[in-house]
C-alpha atoms as a PDB file:
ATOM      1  CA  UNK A   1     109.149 114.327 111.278  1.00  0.00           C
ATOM      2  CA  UNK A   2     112.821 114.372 111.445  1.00  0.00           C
ATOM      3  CA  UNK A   3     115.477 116.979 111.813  1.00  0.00           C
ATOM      4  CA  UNK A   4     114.878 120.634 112.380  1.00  0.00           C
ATOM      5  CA  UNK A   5     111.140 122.760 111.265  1.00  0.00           C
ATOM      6  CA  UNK A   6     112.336 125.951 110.017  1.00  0.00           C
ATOM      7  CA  UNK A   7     110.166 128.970 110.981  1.00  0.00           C
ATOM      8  CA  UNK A   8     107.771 129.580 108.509  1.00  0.00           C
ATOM      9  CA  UNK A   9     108.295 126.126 107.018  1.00  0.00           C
ATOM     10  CA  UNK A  10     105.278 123.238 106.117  1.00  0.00           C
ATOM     11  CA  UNK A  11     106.930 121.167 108.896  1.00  0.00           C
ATOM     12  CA  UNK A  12     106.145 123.955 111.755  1.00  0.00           C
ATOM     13  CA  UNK A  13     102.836 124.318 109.984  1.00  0.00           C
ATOM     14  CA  UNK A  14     101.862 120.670 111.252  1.00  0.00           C
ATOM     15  CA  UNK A  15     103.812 120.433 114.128  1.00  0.00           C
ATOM     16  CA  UNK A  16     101.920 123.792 115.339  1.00  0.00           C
ATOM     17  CA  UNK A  17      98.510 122.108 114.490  1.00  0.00           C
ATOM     18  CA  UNK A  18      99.504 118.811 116.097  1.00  0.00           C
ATOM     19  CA  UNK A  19      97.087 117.645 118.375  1.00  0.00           C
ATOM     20  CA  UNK A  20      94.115 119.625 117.077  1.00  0.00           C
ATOM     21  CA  UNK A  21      91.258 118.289 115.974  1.00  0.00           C
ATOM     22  CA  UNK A  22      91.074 118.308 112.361  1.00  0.00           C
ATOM     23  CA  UNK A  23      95.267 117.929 112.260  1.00  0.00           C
ATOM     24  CA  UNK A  24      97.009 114.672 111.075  1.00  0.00           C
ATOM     25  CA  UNK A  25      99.330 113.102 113.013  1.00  0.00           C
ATOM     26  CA  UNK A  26     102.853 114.053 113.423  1.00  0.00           C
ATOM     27  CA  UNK A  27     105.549 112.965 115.388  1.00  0.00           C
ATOM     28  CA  UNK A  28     109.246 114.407 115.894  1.00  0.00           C
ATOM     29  CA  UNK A  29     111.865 112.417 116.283  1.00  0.00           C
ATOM     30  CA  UNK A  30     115.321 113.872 116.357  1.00  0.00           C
ATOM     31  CA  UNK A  31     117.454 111.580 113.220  1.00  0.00           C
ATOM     32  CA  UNK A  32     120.202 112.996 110.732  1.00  0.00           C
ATOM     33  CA  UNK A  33     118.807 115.739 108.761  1.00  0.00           C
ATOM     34  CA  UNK A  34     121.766 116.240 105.804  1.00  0.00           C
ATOM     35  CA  UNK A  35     120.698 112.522 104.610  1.00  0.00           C
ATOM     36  CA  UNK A  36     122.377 110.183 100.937  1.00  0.00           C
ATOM     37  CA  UNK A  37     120.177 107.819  99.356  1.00  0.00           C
ATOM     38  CA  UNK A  38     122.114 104.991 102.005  1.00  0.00           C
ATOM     39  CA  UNK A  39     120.634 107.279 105.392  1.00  0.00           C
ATOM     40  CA  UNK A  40     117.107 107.523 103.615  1.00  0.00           C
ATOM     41  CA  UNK A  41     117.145 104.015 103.266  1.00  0.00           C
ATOM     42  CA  UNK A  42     118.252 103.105 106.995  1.00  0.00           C
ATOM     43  CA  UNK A  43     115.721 105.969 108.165  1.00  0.00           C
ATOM     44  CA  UNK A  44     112.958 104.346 106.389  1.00  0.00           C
ATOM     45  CA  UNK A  45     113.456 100.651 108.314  1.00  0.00           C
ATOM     46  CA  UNK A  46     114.557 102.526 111.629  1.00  0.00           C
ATOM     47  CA  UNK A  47     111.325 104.430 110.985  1.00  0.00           C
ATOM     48  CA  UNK A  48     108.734 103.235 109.348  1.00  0.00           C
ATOM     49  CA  UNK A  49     105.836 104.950 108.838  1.00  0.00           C
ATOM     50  CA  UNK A  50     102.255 104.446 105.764  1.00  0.00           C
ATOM     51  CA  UNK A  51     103.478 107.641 104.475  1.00  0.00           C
ATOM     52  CA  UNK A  52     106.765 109.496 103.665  1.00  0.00           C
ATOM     53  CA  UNK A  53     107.038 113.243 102.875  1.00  0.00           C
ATOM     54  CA  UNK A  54     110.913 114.308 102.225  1.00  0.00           C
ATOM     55  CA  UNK A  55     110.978 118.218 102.172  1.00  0.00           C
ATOM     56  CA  UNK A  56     114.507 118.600 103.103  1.00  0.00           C
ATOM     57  CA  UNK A  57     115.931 119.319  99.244  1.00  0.00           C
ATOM     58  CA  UNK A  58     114.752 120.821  96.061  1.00  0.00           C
ATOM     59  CA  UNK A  59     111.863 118.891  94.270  1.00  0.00           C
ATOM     60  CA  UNK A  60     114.410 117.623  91.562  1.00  0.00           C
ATOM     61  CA  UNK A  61     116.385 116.062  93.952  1.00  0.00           C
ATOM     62  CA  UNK A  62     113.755 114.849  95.711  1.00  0.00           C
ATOM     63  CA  UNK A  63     112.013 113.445  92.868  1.00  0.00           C
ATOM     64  CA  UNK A  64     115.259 111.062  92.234  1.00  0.00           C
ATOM     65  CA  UNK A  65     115.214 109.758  95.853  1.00  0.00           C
ATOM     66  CA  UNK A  66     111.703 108.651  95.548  1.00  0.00           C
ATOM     67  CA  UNK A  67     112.106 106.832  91.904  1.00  0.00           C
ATOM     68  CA  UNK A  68     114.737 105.252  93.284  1.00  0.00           C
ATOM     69  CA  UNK A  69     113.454 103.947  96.298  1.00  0.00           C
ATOM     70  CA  UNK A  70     110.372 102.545  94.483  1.00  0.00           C
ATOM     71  CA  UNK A  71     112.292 101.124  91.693  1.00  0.00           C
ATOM     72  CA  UNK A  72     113.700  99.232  95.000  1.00  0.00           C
ATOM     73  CA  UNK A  73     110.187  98.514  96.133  1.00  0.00           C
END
């Protein structure tokens, strides 16, 4: 997880439940949280990770960052 877990938000959700049995795995890493298309990119080879959730923006917005990055493969 990057950036800052607003109260209340999905992100604290699974940071709070880190660690617990049943919980996936999360890690925290401080990286730019106001990101372009050009930061997502460099985030995604700085860190990689099998699976990417971007909560950060409004699901429209969002939706056009991830069609483009597959488009790119």
């Amino acid at each position: 997880m990057t950036g800052h877990a607003a109260s209340g938000s999905f992100g604290q959700h699974l940071l709070e439940r880190a660690g617990q049995k049943d919980a996936c795995s999360v890690w925290h890493r401080v990286y730019k949280v106001h990101q372009g298309l050009p930061d997502v990119r460099r985030m995604l080879v700085v860190l990689p990770s099998k699976q990417v959730v971007f909560v950060h923006a409004t699901k429209p917005q969002t939706d056009l960052v991830c069609n483009e990055l597959i488009e790119e493969g």
